[in-house]
Protein backbone atom coordinates (compact mmCIF):
# COMPACT_ATOMS: atom_id res chain seq x y z
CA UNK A 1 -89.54 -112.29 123.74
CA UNK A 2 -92.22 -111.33 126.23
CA UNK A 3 -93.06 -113.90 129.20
CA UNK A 4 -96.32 -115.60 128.86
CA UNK A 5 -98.61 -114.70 131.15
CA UNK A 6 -101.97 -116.61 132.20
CA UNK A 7 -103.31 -115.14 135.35
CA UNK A 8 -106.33 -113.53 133.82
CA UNK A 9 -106.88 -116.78 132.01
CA UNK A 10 -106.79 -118.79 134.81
CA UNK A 11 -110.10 -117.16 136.57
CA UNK A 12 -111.91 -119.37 134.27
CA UNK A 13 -110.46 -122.70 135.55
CA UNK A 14 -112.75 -122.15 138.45
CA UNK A 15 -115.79 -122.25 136.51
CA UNK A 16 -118.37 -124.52 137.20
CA UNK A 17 -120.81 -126.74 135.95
CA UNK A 18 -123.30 -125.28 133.03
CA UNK A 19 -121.15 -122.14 132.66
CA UNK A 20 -119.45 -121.74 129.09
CA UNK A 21 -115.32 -121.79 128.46
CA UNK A 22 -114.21 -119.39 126.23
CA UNK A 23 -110.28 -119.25 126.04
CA UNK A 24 -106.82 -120.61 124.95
CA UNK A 25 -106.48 -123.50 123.89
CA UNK A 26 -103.62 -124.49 126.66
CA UNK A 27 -106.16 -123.47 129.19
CA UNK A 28 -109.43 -125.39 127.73
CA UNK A 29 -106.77 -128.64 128.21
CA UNK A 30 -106.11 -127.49 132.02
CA UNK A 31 -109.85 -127.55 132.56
CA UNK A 32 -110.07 -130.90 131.24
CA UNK A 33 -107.63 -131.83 133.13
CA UNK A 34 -108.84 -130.71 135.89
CA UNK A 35 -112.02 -131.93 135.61
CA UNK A 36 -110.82 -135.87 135.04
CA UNK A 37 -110.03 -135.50 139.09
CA UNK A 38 -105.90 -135.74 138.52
CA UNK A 39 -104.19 -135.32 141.58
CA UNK A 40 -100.82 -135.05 140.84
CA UNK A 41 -98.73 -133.72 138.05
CA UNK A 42 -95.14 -133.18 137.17
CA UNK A 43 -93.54 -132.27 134.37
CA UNK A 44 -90.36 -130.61 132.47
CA UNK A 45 -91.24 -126.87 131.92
CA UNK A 46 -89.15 -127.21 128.60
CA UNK A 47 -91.02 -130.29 127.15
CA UNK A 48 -93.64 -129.89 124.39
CA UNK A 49 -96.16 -129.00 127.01
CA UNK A 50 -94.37 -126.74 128.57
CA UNK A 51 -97.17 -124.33 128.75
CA UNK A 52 -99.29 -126.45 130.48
CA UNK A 53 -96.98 -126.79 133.38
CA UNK A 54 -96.62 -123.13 133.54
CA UNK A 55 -100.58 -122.69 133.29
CA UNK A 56 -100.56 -125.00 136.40
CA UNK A 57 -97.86 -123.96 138.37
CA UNK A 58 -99.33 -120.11 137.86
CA UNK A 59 -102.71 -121.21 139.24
CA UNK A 60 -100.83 -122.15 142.79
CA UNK A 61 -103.58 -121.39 144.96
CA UNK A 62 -106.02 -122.71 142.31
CA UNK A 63 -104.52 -126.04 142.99
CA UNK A 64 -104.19 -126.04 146.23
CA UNK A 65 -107.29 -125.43 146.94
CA UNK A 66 -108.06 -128.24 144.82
CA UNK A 67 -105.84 -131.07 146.43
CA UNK A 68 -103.73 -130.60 143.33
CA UNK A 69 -99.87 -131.58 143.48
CA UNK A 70 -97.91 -129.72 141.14
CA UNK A 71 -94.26 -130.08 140.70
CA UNK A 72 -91.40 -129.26 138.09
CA UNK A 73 -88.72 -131.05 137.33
CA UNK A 74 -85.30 -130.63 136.90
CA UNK A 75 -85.02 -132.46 133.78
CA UNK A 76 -86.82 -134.29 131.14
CA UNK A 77 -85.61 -137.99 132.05
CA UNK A 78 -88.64 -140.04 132.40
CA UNK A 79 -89.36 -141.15 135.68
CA UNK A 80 -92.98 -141.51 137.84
CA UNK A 81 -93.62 -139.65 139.75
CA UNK A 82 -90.58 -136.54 140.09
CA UNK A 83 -90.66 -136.76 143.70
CA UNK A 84 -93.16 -138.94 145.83
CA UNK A 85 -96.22 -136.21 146.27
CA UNK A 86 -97.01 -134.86 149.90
């Protein structure tokens, strides 16, 4: 099976105000996301939203650029937050 990929995807996270999302579904959820003003997220790359992690953590600069924290973890075993954030 072929890696997914969502670096064209990710162009539209940077979207702004009165512009129109068209995309995946995983990506419309990033937005969102986004949006809410999160700061911080970790997550297990092999939970159920998986994807999402690997949406964020492909949009590196994206994130940085917006304050955004991003970290995986090494395992699924809840916990808040992985590792205290920078």
């Amino acid at each position: 099976m072929a890696e997914i990929s969502f670096s064209r995807e990710i162009q539209s996270l940077k979207l702004g105000a009165g512009s129109t999302f068209h995309g995946e579904g995983i990506i419309a959820v990033t937005k969102a996301l986004l949006q809410s003003g999160v700061s911080y997220v970790g997550g297990y790359q092999g939970a159920p939203v998986g994807h999402l992690l690997d949406v964020l953590v492909e949009a590196e600069d994206e994130m940085q650029r917006l304050g955004i924290h991003v970290e995986t973890c090494t395992n699924e075993a809840p916990r808040q937050p992985c590792s205290a954030p920078p």
